[in-house]
Protein backbone atom coordinates (compact mmCIF):
# COMPACT_ATOMS: atom_id res chain seq x y z
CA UNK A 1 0.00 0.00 0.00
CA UNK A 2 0.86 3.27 -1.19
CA UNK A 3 1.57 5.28 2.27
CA UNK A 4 1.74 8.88 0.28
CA UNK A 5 -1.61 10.74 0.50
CA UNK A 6 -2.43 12.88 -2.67
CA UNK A 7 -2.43 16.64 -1.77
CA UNK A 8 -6.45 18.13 -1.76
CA UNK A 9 -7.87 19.16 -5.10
CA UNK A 10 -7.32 23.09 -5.75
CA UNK A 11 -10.34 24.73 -5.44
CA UNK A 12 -10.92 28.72 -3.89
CA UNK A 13 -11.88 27.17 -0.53
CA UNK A 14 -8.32 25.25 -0.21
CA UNK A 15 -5.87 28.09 -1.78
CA UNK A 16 -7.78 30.20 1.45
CA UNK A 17 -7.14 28.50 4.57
CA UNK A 18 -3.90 27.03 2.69
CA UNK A 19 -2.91 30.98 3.30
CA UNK A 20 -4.24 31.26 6.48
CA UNK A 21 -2.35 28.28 7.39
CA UNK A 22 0.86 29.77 5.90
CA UNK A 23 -0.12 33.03 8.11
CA UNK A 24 -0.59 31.70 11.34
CA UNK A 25 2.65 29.15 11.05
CA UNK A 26 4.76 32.07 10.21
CA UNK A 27 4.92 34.36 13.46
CA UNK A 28 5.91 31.36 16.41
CA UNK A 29 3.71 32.00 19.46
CA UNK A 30 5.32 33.05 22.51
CA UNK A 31 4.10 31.22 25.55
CA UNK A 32 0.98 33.32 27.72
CA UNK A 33 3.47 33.49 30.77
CA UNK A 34 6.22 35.51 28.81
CA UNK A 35 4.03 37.81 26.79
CA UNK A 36 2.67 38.92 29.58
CA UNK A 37 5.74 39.93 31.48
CA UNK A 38 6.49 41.98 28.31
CA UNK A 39 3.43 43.64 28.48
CA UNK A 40 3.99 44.52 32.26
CA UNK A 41 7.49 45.44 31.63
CA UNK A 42 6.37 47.66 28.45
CA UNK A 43 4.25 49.44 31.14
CA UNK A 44 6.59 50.12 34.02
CA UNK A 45 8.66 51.30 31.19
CA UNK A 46 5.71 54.06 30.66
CA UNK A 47 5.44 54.75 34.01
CA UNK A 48 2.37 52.39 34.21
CA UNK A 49 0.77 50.22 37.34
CA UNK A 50 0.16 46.97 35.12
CA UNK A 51 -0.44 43.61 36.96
CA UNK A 52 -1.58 40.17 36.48
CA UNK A 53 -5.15 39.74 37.96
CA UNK A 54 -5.78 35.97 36.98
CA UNK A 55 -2.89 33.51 36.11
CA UNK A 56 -3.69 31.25 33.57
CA UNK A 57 -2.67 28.31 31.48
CA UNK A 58 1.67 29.58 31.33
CA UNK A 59 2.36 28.02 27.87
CA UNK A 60 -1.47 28.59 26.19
CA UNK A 61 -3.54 30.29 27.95
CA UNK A 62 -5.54 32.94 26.46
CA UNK A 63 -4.78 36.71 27.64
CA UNK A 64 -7.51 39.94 28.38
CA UNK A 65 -6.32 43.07 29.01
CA UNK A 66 -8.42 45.57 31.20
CA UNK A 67 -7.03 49.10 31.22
CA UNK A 68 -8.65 51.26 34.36
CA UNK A 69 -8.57 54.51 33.65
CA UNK A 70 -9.27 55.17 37.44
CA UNK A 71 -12.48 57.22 36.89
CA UNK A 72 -14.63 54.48 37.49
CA UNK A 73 -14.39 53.11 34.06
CA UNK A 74 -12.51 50.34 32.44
CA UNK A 75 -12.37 49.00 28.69
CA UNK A 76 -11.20 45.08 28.16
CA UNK A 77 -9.57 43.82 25.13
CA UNK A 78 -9.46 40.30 23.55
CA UNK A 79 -7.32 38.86 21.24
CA UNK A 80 -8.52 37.35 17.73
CA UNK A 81 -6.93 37.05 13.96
CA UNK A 82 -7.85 39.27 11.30
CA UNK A 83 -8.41 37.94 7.88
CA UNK A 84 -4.83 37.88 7.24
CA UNK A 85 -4.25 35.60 10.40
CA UNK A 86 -2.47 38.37 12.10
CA UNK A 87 -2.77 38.95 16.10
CA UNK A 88 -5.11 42.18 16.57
CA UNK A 89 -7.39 43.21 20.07
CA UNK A 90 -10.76 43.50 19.93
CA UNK A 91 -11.81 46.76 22.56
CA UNK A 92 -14.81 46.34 24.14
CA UNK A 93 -16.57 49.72 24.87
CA UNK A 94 -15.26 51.62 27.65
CA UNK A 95 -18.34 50.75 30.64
CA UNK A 96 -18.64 51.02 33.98
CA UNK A 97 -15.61 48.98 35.72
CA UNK A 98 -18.29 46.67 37.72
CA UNK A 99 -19.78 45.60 34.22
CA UNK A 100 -16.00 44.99 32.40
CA UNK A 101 -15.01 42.67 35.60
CA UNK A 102 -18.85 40.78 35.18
CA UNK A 103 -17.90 40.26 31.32
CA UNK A 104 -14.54 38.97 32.38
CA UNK A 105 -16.22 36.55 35.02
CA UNK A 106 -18.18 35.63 32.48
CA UNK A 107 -15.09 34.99 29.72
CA UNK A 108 -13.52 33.20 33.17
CA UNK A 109 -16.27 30.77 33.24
CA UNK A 110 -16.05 29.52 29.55
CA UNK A 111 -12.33 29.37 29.52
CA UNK A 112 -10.53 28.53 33.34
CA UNK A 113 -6.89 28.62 31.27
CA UNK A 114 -7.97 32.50 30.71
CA UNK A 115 -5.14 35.18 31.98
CA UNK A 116 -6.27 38.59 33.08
CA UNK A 117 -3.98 41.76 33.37
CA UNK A 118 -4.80 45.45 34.48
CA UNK A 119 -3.46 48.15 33.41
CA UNK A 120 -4.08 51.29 35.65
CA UNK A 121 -3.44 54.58 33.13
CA UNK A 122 -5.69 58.00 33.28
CA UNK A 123 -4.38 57.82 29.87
CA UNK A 124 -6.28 54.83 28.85
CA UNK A 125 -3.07 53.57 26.98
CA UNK A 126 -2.52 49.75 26.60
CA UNK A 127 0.64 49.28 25.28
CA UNK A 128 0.12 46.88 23.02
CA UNK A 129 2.14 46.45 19.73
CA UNK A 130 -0.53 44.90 17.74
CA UNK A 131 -3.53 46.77 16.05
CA UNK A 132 -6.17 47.17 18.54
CA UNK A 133 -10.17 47.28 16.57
């Protein structure tokens, strides 16, 4: 028997996630537990409070990022891909701080491997590299 499987027909559907395979192989993913010290480091290099709120999974967990703007308000961020399969943050609309920490409990209870950092800024900055939506 012939151990070699022939490669999928071309059709529009395979040339697509054949490229957003490509895309997401090409950037290697730094483990949760090390991005996040850069983030907090990329703070206290501002002159920012940042700290970790809820430790998750070290090599995969997934990573929020609530910035406190110490008015009463907060916004979150999430992480997704964009079409390219490029890292970007998704902001949620800046809302009362009691209703960003319920939508993180809530985000808690679907995924326990999720990490949460704060960022305390009047500024509202984030200091993230990536595009933020």
């Amino acid at each position: 028997m012939n151990d070699i499987v022939p490669p999928p027909p071309e059709t529009a559907e395979n040339r697509r996630y054949g490229k957003e395979r490509k895309c997401m192989e090409r950037a290697p993913r730094l483990k949760a537990d090390i991005w996040v010290k850069a983030l907090i480091r990329r703070c206290e290099v501002g002159g920012v409070s940042a700290m970790v709120v809820r430790r998750g999974d070290a090599g995969s967990g997934t990573v929020l990022i609530k910035v406190n703007t110490l008015d009463g308000e907060a916004r979150v961020m999430s992480p997704a891909r964009d079409g390219e399969g490029e890292l970007i943050w998704i902001a949620r609309p800046k809302a009362p701080e009691r209703e960003a920490d319920a939508w993180i409990e809530k985000q808690r209870s679907f995924d326990p491997d999720l990490w949460v950092v704060e960022i305390e800024d009047r500024e509202g900055r984030h200091f993230l590299q990536e595009k933020v939506a």
